[in-house]
Protein backbone atom coordinates (compact mmCIF):
# COMPACT_ATOMS: atom_id res chain seq x y z
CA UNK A 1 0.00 0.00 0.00
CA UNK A 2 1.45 3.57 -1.07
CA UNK A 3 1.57 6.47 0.79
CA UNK A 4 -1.50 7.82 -0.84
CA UNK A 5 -3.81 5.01 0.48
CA UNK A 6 -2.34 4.72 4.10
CA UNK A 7 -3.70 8.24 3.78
CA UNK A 8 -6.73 7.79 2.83
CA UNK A 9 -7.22 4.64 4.96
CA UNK A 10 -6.22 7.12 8.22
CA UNK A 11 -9.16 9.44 6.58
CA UNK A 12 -11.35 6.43 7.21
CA UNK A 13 -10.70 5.79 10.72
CA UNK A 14 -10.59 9.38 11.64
CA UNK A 15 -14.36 9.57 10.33
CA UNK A 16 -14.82 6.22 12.45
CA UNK A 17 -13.33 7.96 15.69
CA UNK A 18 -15.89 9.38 18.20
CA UNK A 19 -14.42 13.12 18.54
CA UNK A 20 -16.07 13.01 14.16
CA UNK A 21 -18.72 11.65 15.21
CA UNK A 22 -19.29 13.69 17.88
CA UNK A 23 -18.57 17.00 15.40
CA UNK A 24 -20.95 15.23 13.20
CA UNK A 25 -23.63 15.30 15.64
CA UNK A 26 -22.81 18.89 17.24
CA UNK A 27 -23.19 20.17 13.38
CA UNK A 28 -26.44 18.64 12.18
CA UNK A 29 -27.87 20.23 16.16
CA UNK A 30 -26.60 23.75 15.56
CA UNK A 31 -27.90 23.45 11.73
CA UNK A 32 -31.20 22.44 13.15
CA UNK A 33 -31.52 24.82 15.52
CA UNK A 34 -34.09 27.73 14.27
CA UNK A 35 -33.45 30.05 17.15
CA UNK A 36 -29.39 29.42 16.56
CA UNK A 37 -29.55 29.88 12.99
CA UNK A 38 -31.56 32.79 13.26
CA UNK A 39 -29.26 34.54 15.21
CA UNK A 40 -26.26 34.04 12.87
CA UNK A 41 -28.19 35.49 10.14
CA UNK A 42 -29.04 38.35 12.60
CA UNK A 43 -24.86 38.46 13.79
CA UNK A 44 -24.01 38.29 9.91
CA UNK A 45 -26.74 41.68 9.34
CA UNK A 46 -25.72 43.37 11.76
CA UNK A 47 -21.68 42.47 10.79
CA UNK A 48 -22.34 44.04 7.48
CA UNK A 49 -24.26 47.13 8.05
CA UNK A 50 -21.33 47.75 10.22
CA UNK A 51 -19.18 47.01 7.65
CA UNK A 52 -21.70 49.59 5.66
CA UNK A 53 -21.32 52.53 8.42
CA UNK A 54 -18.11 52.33 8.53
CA UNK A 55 -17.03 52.74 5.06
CA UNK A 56 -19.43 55.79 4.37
CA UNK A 57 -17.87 59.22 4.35
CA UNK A 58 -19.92 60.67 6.44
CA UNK A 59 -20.73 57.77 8.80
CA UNK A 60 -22.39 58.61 12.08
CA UNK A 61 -20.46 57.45 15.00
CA UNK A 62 -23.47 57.02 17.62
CA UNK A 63 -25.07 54.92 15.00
CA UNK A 64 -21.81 52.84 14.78
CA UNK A 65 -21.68 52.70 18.51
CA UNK A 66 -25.55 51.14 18.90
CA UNK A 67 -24.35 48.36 15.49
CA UNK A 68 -21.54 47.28 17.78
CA UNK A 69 -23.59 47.01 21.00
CA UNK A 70 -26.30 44.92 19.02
CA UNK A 71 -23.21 42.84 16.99
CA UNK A 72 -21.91 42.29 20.47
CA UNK A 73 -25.02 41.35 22.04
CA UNK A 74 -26.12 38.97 19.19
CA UNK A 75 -22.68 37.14 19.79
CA UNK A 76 -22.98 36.56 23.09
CA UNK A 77 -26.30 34.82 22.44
CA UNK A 78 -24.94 32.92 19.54
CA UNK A 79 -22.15 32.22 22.05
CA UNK A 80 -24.61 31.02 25.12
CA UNK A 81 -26.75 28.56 22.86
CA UNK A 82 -26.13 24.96 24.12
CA UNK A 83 -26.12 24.14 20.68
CA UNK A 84 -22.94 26.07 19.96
CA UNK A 85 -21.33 25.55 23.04
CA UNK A 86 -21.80 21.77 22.02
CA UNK A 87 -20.69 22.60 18.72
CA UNK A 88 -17.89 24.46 19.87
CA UNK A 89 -16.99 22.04 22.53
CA UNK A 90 -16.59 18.68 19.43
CA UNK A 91 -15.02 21.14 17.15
CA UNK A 92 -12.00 21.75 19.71
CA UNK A 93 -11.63 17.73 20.48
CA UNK A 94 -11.63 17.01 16.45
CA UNK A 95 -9.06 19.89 15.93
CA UNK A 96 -6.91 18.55 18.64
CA UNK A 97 -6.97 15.14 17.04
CA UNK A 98 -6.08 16.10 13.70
CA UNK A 99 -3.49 18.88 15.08
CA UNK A 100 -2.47 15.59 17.25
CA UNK A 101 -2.15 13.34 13.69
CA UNK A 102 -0.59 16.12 11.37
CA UNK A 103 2.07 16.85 14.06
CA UNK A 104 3.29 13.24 14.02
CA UNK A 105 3.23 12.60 10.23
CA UNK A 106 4.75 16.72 9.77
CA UNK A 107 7.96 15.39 12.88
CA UNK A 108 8.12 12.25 11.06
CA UNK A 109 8.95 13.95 7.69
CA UNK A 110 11.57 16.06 9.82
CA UNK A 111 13.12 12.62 10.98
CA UNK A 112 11.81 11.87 14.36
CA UNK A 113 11.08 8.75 15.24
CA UNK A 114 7.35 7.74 14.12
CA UNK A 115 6.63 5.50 17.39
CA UNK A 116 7.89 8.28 19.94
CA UNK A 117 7.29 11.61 18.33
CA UNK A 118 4.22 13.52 19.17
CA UNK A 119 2.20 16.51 19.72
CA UNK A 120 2.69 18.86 23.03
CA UNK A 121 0.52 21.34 23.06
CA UNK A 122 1.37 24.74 24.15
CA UNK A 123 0.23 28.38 23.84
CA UNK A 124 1.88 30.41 22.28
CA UNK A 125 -0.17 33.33 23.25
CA UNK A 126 -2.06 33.93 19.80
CA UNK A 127 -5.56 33.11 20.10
CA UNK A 128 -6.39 33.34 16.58
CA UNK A 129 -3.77 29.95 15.87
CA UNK A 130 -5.53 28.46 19.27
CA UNK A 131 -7.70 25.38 18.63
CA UNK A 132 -8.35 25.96 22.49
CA UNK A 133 -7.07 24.41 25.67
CA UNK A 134 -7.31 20.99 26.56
């Protein structure tokens, strides 16, 4: 077996492995979630008539003010739904699994050791590279 297939066979049994499945699940409960959904069209409204304000010439700062309150306050309902919080919760496991798996193949092409090399995690103090802490 090449390369190629080991790789797809790994693809296989990471879809087999309960932190997918569990993503799978957390997905199809956000997507069916009315009052969820709704509010992510609302956040994605109110993210663009920001985006609006802001580029006018003459754009009115109070008005900017009260679209950031509301963005804000849409988000943190977004962010309170159980739904998400599930969502957000499988998400973080999968990542970690496959950040887990490409770190071994990725120090394995560098010329560690296959059977001893793996991933440590550690923050580096850039959230927006964080898949979260575990």
């Amino acid at each position: 077996m090449g390369m190629i297939e080991m790789a797809r066979e790994l693809g296989k049994e990471l879809q087999k492995d309960q932190a997918y499945l569990n993503m799978q699940l957390a997905r199809q409960a956000s997507d069916e979630d009315e009052g969820l959904q709704d509010a992510i069209g609302e956040f994605n409204l109110k993210r663009m008539a920001i985006n609006n304000e802001a580029q006018k010439e003459d754009r009115n700062e109070e008005t900017l003010k009260r679209l950031n309150e509301e963005f804000r306050a849409v988000y943190a309902k977004i962010m309170e739904n159980e739904n998400m919080i599930q969502y957000n919760k499988a998400k973080t496991e999968l990542d970690a699994l496959v950040q887990r798996l490409t770190a071994i193949i990725t120090l394995s092409a560098e010329g560690d050791d296959p059977e001893t090399c793996d991933y440590e995690a550690a923050c580096s103090g850039n959230c927006a590279t964080c898949g979260g802490c575990h």
